[in-house]
Protein backbone atom coordinates (compact mmCIF):
# COMPACT_ATOMS: atom_id res chain seq x y z
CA UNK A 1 86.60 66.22 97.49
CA UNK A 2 83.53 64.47 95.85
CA UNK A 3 79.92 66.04 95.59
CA UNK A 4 77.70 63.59 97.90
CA UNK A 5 74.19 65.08 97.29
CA UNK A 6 72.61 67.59 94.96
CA UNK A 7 69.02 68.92 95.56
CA UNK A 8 66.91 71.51 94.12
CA UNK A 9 65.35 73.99 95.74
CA UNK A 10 62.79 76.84 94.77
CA UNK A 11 63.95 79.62 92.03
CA UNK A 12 66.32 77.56 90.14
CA UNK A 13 68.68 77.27 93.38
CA UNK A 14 70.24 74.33 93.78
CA UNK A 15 72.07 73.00 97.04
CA UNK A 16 75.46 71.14 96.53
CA UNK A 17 77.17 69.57 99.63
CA UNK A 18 80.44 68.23 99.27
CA UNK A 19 82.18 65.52 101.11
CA UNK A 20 85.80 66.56 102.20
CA UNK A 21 88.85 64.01 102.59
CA UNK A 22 90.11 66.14 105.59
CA UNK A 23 88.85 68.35 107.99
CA UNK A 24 88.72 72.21 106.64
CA UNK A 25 89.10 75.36 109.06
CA UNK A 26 86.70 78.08 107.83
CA UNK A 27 83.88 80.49 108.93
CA UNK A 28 80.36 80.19 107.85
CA UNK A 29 79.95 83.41 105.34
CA UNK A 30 83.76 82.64 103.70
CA UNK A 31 83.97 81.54 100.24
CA UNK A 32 85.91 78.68 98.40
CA UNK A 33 86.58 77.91 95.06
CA UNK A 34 85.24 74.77 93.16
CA UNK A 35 87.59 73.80 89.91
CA UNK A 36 85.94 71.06 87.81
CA UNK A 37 89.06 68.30 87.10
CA UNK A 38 88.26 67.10 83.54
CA UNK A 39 88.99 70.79 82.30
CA UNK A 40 89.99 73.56 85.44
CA UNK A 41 87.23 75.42 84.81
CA UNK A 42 86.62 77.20 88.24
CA UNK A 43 84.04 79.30 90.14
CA UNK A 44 83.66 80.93 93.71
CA UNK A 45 80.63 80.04 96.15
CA UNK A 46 79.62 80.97 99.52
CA UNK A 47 79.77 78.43 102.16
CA UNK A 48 76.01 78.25 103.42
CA UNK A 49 77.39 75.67 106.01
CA UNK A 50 78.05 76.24 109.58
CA UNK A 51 81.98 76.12 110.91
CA UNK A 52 81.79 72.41 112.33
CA UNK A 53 79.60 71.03 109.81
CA UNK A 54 80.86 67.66 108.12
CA UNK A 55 79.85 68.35 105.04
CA UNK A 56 79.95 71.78 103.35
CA UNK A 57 77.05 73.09 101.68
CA UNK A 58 76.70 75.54 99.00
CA UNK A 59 74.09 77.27 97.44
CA UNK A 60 74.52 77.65 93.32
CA UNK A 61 71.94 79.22 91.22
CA UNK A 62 71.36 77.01 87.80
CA UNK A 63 71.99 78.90 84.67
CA UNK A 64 70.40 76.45 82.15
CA UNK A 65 73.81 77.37 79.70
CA UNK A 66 76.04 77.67 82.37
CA UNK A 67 79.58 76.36 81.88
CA UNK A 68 79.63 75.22 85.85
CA UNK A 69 76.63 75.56 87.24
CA UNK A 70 74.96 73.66 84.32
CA UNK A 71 77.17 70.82 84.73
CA UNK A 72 76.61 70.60 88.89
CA UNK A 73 73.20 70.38 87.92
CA UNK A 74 73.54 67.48 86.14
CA UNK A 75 76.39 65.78 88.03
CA UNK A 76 76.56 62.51 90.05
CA UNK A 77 76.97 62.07 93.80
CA UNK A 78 81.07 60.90 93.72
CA UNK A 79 82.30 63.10 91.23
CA UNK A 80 85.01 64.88 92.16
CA UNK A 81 85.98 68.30 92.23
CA UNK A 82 88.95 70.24 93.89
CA UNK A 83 88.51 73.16 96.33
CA UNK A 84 90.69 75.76 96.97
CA UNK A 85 90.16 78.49 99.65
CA UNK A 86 88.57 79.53 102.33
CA UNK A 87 88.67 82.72 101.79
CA UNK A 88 86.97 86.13 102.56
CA UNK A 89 86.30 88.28 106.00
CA UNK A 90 82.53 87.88 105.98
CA UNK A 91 81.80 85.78 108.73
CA UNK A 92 80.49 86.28 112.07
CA UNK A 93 82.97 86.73 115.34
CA UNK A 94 82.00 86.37 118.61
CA UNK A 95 83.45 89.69 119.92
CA UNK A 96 80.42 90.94 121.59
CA UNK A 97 77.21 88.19 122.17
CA UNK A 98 74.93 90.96 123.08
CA UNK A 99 75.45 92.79 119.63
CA UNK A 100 72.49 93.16 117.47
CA UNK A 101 73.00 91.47 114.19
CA UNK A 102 71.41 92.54 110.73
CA UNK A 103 71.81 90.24 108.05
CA UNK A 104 70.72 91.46 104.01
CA UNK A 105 70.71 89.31 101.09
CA UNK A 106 69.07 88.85 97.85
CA UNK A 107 68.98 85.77 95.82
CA UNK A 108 71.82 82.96 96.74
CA UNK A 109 73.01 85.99 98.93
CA UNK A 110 71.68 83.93 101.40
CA UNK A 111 74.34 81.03 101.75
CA UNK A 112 76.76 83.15 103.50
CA UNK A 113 74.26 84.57 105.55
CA UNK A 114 72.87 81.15 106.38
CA UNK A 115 76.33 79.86 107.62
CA UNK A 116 76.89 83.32 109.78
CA UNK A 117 73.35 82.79 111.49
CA UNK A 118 74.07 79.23 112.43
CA UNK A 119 77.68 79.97 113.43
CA UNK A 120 76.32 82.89 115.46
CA UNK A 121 73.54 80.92 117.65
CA UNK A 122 76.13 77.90 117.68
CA UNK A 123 78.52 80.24 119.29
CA UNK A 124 75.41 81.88 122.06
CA UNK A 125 75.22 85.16 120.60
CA UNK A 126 72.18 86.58 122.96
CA UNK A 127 71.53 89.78 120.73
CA UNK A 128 68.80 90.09 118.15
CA UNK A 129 69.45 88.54 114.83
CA UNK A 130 67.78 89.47 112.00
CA UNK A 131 68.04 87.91 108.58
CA UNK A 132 65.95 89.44 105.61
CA UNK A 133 66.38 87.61 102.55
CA UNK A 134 64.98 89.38 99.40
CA UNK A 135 64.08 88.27 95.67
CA UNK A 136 62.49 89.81 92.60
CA UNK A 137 59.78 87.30 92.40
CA UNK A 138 58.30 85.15 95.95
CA UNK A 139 58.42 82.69 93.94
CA UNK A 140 62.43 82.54 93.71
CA UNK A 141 62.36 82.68 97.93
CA UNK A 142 64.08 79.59 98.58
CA UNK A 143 65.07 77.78 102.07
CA UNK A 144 61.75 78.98 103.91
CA UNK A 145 60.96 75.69 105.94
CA UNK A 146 64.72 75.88 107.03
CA UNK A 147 64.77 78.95 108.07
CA UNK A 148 61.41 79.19 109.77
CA UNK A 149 62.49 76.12 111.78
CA UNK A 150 65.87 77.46 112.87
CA UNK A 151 63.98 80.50 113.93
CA UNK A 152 60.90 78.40 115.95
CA UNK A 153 64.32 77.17 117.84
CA UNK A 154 65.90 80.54 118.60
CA UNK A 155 63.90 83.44 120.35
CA UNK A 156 66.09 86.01 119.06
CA UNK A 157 66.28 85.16 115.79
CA UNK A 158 63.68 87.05 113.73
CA UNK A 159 63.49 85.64 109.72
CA UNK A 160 61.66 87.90 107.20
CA UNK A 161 60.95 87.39 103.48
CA UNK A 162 60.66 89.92 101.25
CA UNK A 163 59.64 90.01 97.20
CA UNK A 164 58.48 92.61 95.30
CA UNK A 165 56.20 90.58 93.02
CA UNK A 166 54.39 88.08 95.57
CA UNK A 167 52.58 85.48 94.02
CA UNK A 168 48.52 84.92 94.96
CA UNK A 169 48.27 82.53 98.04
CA UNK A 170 51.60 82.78 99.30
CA UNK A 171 51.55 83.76 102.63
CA UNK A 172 54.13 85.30 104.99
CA UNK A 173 56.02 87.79 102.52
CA UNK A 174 56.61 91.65 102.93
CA UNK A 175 56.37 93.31 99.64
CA UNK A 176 58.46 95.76 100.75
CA UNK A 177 61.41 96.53 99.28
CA UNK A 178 64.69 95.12 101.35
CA UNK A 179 66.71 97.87 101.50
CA UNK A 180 63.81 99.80 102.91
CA UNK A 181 63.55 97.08 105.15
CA UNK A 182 66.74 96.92 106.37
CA UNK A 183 66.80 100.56 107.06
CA UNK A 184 63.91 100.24 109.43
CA UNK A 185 65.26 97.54 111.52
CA UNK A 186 68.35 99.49 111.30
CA UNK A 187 66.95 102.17 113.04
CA UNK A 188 65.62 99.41 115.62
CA UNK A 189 69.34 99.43 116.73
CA UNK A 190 72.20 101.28 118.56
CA UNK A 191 74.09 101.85 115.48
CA UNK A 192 77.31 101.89 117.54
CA UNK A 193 76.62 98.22 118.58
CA UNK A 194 74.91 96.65 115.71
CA UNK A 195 76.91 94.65 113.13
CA UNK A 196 75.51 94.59 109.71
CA UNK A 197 76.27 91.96 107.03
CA UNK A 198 75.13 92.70 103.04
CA UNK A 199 75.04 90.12 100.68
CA UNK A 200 73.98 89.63 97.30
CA UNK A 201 74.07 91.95 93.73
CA UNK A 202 76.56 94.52 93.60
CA UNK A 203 73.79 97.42 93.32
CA UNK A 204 72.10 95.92 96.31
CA UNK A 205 75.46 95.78 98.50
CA UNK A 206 76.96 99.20 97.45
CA UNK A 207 73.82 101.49 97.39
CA UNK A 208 72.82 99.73 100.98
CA UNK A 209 76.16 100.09 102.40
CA UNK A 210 76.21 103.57 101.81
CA UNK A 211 72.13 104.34 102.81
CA UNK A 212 73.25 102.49 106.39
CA UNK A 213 76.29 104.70 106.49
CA UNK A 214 74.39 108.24 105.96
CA UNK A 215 71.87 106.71 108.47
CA UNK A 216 74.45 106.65 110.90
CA UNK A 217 76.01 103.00 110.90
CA UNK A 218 79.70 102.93 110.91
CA UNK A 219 81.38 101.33 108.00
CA UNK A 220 83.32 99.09 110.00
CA UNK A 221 80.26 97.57 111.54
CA UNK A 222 79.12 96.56 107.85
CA UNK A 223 80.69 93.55 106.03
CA UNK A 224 79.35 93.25 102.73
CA UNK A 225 79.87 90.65 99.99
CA UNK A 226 79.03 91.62 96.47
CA UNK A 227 78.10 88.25 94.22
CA UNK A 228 79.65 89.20 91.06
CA UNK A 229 78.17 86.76 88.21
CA UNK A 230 80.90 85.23 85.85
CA UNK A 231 80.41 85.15 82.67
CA UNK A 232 79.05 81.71 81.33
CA UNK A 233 78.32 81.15 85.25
């Protein structure tokens, strides 16, 4: 597997897609592992990419003294790297198209829930989709052309942005915080049909998880991936 393009985006994200030798049976929302050659050093990202994309496309915030993500930053298109995985059971499944769908992330949070959206209107699903994607600062929001064109495409996809520190002159983000959010649309919902995914910190994942659940959303219906930094990420 080599890396064919690196670009950065806003908030110090950067998006890596990698060029595979052979085909590679996943989900949007799963997660592989990269392991650098020269030394095994290894780390696990979300796949932001769709289920029949030809490339696969992660999202990887840039620690400036980060052992791996400090060296993707600076890599080459053609360097290699192995893979190992999929794995994970956040991704979406076409059990029901009519379901309403509530997606939560904060920060790179949003590369699984990137791949779930696109495998979810690739697959017809008819429901509501919402994706709220949350940050400290708007300034971090990253991915808003993207997403604001897959949603101009798709009537029942509604995209929100939320930061609690919102620069002056940027338009189009709540300053509301995303868990309170994500209990109001929520409450939109028949909580027996809708399917709620939660990505992002730990605090974030666990303390929503459990708000949805007390507000009447059963735990089955919420898949949740907690982003759990490593240590010289």
């Amino acid at each position: 597997m080599t890396i064919d393009a690196i670009r950065r985006c806003a908030g110090e994200v950067l998006e890596i897609r990698l060029r595979i030798a052979k085909p590679l049976a996943y989900r949007g929302g799963q997660f592989v592992t990269l392991i650098r050659r020269d030394d095994g050093l290894a780390r696990p990202y979300s796949l932001a990419s769709p289920a029949d994309a030809e490339q696969l496309e992660l999202h990887v915030r840039h620690y400036p003294d980060g052992a791996m993500s400090g060296w993707l930053a600076s890599a080459s298109p053609g360097t290699e790297l192995e893979l190992r995985g999929p794995y994970g059971e956040c991704f979406y499944v076409d059990d029901d198209l009519d379901r309403p769908l509530l997606l939560v992330g904060t920060g790179t949070g949003l590369a699984p829930l990137y791949g779930i959206v696109r495998d979810a209107l690739a697959a017809g699903h008819r429901g509501s989709i919402t994706l709220l994607h949350g940050a400290l600062r708007s300034a971090d929001l990253y991915h808003r052309d993207e997403l604001a064109a897959l949603a101009a495409g798709h009537e029942n996809l509604e995209v929100v942005a939320s930061a609690l520190e919102v620069e002056a002159g940027v338009d189009s983000v709540d300053s509301t915080p995303i868990d309170a959010l994500a209990l109001d649309r929520a409450a939109l919902s028949d909580h027996d049909a809708l399917r709620v995914y939660v990505c992002g910190a730990p605090a974030l994942v666990s303390g929503l998880r459990r708000r949805l659940f007390i507000a009447g959303v059963p735990l089955r219906a919420i898949l949740a991936d907690a982003f759990l930094p490593a240590a010289g990420a």
